[in-house]
C-alpha atoms as a PDB file:
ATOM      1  CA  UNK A   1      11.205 -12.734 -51.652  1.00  0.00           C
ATOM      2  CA  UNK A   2       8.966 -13.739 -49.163  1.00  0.00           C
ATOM      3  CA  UNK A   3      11.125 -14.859 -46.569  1.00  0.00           C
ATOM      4  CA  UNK A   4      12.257 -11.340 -46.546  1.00  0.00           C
ATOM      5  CA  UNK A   5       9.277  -9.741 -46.423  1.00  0.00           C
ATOM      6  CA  UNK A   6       7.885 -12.039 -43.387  1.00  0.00           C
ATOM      7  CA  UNK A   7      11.080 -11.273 -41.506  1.00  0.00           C
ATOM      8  CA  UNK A   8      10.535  -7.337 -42.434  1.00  0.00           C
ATOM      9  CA  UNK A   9       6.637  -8.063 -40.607  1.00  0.00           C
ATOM     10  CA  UNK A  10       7.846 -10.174 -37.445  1.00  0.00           C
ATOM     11  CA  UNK A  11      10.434  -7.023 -37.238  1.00  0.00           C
ATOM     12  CA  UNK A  12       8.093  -4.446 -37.314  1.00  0.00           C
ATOM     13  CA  UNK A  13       5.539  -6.098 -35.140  1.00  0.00           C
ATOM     14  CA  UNK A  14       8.567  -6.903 -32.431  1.00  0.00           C
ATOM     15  CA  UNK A  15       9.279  -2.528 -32.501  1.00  0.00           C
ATOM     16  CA  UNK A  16       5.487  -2.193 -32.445  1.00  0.00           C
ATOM     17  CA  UNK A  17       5.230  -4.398 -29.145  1.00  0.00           C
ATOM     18  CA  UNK A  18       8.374  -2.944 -27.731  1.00  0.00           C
ATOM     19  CA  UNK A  19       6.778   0.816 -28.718  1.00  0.00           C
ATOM     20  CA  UNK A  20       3.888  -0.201 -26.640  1.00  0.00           C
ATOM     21  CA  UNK A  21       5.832  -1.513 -23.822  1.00  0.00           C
ATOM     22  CA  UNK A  22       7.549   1.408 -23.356  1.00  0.00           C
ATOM     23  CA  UNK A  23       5.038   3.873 -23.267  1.00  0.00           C
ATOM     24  CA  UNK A  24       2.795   1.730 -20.743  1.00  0.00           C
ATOM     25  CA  UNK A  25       5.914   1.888 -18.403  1.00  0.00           C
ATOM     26  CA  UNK A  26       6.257   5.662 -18.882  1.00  0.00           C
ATOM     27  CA  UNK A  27       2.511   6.072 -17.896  1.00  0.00           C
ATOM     28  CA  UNK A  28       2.963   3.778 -14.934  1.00  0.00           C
ATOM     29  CA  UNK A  29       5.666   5.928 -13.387  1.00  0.00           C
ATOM     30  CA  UNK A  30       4.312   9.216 -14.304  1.00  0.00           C
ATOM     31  CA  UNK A  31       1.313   8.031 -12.305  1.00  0.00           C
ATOM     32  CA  UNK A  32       3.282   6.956  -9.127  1.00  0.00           C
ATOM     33  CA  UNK A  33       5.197  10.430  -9.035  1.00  0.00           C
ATOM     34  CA  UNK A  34       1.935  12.207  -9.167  1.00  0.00           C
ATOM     35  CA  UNK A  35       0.509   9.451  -5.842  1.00  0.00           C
ATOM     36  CA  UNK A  36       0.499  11.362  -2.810  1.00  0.00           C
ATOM     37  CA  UNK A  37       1.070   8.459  -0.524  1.00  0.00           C
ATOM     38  CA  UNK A  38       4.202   7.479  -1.988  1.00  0.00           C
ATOM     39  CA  UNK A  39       7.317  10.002  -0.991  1.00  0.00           C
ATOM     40  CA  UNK A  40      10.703   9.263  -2.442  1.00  0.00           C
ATOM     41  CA  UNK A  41      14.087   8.908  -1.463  1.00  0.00           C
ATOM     42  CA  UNK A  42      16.265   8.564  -4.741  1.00  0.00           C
ATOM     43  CA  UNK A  43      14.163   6.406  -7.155  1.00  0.00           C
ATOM     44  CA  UNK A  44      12.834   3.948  -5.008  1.00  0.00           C
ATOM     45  CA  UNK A  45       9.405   5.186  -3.943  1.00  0.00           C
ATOM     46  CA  UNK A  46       8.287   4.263  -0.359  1.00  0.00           C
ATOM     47  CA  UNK A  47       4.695   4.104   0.623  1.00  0.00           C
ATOM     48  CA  UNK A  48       3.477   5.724   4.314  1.00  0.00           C
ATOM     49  CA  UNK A  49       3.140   3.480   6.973  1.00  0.00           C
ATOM     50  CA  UNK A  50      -0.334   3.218   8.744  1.00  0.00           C
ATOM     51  CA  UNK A  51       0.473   3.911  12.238  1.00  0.00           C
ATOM     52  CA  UNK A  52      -1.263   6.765  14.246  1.00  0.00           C
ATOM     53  CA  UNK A  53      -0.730   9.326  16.746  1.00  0.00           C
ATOM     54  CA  UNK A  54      -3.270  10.130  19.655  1.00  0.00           C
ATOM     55  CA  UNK A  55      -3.672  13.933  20.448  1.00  0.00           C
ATOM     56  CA  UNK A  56      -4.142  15.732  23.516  1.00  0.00           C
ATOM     57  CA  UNK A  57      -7.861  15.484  22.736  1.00  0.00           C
ATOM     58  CA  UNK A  58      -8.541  11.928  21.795  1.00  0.00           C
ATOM     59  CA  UNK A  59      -8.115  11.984  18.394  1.00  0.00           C
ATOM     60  CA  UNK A  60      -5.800  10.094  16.070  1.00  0.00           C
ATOM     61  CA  UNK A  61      -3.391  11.669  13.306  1.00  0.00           C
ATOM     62  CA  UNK A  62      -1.731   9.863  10.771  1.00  0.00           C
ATOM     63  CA  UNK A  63       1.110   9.993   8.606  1.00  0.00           C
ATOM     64  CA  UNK A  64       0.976  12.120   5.376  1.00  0.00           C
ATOM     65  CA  UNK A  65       3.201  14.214   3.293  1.00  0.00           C
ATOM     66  CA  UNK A  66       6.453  13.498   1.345  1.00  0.00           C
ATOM     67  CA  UNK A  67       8.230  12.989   4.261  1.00  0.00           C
ATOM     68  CA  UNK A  68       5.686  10.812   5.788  1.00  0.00           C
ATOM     69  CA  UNK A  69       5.352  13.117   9.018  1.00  0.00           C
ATOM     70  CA  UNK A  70       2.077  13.183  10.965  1.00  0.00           C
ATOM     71  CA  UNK A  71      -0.206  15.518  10.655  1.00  0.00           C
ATOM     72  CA  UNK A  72      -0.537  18.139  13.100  1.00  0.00           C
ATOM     73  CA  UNK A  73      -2.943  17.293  16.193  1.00  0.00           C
ATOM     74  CA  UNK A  74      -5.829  20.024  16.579  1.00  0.00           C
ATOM     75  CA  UNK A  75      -5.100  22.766  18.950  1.00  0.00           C
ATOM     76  CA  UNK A  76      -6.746  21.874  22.264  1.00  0.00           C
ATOM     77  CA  UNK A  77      -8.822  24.961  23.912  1.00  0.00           C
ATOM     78  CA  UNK A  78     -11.354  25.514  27.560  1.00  0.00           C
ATOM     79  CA  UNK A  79     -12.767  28.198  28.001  1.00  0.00           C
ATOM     80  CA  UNK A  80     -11.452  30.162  31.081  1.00  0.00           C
ATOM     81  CA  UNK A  81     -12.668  32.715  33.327  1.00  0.00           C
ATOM     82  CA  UNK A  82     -12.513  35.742  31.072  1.00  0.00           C
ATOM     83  CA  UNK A  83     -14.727  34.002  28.289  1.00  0.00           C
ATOM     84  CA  UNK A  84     -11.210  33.590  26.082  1.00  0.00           C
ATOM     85  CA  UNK A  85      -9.884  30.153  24.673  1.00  0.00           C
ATOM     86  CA  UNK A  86      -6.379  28.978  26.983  1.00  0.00           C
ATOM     87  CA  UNK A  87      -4.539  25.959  25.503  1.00  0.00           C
ATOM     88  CA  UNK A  88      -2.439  23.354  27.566  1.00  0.00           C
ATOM     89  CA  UNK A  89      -1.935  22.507  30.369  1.00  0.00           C
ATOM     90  CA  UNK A  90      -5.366  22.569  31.859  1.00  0.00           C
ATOM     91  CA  UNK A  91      -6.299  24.160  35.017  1.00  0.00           C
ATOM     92  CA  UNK A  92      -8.919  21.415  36.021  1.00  0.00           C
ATOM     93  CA  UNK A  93      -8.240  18.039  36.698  1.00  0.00           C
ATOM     94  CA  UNK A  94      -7.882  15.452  38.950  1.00  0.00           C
ATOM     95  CA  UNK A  95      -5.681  14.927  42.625  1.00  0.00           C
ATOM     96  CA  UNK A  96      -5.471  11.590  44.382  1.00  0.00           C
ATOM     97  CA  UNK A  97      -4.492   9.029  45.917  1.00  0.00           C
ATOM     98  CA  UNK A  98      -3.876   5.356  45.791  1.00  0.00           C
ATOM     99  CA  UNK A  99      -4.452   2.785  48.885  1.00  0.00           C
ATOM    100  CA  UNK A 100      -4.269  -0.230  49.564  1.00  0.00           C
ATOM    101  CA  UNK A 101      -5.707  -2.803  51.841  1.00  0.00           C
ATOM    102  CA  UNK A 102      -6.591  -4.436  54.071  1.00  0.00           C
ATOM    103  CA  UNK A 103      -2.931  -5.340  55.402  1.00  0.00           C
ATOM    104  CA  UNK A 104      -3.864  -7.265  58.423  1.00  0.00           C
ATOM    105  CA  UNK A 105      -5.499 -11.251  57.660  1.00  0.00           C
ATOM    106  CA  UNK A 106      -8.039 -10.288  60.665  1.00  0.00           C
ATOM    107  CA  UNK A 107      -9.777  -6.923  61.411  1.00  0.00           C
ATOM    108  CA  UNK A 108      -9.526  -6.117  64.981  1.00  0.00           C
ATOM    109  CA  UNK A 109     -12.120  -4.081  67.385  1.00  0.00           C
ATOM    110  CA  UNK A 110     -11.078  -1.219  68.105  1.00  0.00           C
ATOM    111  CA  UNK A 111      -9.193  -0.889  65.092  1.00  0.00           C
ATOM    112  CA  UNK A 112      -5.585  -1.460  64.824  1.00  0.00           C
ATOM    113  CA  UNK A 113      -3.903   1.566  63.353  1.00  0.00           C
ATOM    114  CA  UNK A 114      -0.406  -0.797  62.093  1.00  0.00           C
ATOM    115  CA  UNK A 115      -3.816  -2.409  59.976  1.00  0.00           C
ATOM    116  CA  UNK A 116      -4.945   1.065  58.372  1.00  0.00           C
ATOM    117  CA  UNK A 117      -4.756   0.704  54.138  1.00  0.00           C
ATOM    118  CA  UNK A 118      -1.345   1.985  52.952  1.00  0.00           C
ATOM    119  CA  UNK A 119      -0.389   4.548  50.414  1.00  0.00           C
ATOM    120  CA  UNK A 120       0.412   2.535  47.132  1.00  0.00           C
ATOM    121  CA  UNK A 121       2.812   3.355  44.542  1.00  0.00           C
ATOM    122  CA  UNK A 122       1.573   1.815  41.312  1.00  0.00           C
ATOM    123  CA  UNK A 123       0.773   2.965  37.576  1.00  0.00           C
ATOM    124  CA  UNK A 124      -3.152   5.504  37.386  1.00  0.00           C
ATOM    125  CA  UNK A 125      -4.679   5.442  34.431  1.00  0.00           C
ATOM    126  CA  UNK A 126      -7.059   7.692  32.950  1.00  0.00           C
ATOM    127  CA  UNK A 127      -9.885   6.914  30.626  1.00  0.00           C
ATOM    128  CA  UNK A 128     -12.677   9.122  28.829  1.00  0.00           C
ATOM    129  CA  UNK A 129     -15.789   7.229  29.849  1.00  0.00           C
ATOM    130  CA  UNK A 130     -16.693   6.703  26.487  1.00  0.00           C
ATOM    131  CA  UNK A 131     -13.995   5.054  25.521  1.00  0.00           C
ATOM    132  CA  UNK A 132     -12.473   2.480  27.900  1.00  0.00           C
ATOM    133  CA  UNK A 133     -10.034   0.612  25.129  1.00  0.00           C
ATOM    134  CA  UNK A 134      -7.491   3.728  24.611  1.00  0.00           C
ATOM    135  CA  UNK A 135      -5.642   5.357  27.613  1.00  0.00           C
ATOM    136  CA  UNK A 136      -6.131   9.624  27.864  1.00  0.00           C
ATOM    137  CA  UNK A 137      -3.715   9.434  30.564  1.00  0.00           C
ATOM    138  CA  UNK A 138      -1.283   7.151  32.145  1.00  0.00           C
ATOM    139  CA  UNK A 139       0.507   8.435  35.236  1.00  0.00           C
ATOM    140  CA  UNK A 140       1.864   7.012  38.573  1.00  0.00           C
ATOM    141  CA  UNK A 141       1.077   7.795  42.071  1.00  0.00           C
ATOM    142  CA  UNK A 142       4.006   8.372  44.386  1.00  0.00           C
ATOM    143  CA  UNK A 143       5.567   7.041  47.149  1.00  0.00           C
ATOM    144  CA  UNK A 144       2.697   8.275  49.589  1.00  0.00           C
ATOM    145  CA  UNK A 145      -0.218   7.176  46.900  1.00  0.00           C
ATOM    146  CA  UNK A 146      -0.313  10.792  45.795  1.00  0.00           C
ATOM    147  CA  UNK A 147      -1.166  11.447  41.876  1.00  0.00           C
ATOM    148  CA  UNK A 148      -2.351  14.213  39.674  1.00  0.00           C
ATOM    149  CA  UNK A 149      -3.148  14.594  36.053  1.00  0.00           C
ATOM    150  CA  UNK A 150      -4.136  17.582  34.080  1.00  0.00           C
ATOM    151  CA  UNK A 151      -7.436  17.183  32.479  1.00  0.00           C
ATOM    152  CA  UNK A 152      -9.880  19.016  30.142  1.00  0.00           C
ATOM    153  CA  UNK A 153     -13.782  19.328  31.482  1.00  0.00           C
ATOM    154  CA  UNK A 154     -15.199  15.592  31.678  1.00  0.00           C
ATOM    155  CA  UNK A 155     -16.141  12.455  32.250  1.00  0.00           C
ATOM    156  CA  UNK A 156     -13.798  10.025  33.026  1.00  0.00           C
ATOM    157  CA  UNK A 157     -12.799   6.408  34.718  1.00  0.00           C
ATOM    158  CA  UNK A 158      -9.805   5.803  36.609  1.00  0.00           C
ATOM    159  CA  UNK A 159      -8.177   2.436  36.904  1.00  0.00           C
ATOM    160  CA  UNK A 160      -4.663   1.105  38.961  1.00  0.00           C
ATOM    161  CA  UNK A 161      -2.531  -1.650  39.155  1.00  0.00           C
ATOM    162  CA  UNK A 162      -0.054  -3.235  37.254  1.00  0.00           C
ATOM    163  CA  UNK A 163      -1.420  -6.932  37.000  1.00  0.00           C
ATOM    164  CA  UNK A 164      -4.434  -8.762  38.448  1.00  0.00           C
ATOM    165  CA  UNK A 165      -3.399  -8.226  41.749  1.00  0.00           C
ATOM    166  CA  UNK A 166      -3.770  -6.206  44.201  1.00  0.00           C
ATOM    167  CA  UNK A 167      -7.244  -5.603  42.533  1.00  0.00           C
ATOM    168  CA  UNK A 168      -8.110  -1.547  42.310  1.00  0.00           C
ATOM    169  CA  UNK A 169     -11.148  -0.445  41.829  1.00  0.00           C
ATOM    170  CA  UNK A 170     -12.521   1.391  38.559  1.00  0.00           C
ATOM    171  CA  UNK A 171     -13.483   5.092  40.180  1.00  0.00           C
ATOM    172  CA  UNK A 172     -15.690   7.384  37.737  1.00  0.00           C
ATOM    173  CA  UNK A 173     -15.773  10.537  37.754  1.00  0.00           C
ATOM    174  CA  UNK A 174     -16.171  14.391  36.383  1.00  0.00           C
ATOM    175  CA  UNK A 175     -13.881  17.155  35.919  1.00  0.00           C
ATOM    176  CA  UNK A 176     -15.364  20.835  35.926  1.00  0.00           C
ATOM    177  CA  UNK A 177     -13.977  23.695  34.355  1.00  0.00           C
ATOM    178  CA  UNK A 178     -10.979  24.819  36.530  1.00  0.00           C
ATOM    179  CA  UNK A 179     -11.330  22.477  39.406  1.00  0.00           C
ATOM    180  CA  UNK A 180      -9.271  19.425  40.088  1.00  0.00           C
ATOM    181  CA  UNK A 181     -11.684  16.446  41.134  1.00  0.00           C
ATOM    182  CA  UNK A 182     -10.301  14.592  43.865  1.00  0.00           C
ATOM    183  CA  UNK A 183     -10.345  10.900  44.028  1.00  0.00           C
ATOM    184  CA  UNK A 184      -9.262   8.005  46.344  1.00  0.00           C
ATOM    185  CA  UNK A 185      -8.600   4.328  44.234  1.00  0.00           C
ATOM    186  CA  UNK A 186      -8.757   1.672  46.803  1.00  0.00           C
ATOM    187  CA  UNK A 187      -7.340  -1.246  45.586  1.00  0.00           C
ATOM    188  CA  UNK A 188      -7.452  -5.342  47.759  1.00  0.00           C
ATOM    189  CA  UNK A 189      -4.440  -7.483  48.540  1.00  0.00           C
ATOM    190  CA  UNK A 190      -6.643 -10.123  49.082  1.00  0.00           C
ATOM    191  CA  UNK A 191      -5.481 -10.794  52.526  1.00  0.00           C
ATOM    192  CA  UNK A 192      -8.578 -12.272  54.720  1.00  0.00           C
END
């Protein structure tokens, strides 16, 4: 008799455990369907990944949602003229160009005009002032040096170049309320 009632205990406690088991799952999965950061496709959830978006201002966005889209980027507004909010593009800005020099080894007096700095085609970037680590802008200038880049009121840095050399200068400078600032980025061969 008490075999039989040991095995009807070690039964009992084996439902018991399995009981417990069960329900502890059920919680577990209840709470990952109520997680915003997971989304699912099927049954397998998938977590967000943690890349972000930069904005038209200089913000970041990232990813949210059960799709895992980003989240919108805040509207961008100037004021204009009237006194009323205008979004994108910007009427202010700035117009340039790129040169670069010297292209003769020896400077000659008077000046040689085949020895004048040349336009340079090459990539512009644009930085806020306050932050020199994440682009605002990256354009390039054209065949003739030429470039342009829309751009709300202020402060900014320019930078050009491709590699270490030809070395172009860092230009700093301000953009005003419907003007376009214009700049000139020298940049050095190297040539002596």
């Amino acid at each position: 008799m008490i075999k039989k009632e040991h095995h009807f205990l070690y039964i009992s406690i084996a439902l018991l455990i399995l009981v417990v088991i069960c329900i502890i799952g059920c919680v577990i999965l209840i709470e990952k369907g109520n997680n915003k950061n997971y989304n699912h496709f099927g049954n397998n959830p998938v977590a967000c990944t943690m890349e972000a978006k930069l904005c038209g201002d200089g913000s970041y966005v990232g990813r949210s949602g059960p799709n895992c889209d980003f989240t919108a980027c805040p509207e961008i507004t100037t004021p204009s003229n009237n006194g009323s909010q205008s979004i994108l593009p910007y009427k202010s800005g700035v117009k340039g160009k790129v040169v670069l020099g010297p292209t003769c080894p020896v400077e000659r007096n008077p000046p040689d005009p085949n020895c004048t700095d040349k336009p340079y085609k090459t990539t512009v970037v644009v930085f806020r002032s306050n932050d020199l680590v994440h682009p605002f802008v990256i354009t390039t200038s054209d065949a003739n040096g030429s470039f342009s880049a829309s751009l709300p009121p202020g402060k900014y840095t320019l930078g050009a170049g491709e590699s270490n050399l030809p070395r172009c200068d860092h230009l700093e400078i301000t953009v005003n309320i419907n003007i376009f600032t214009s700049a000139t980025i020298s940049c050095d061969t190297g040539i002596r």
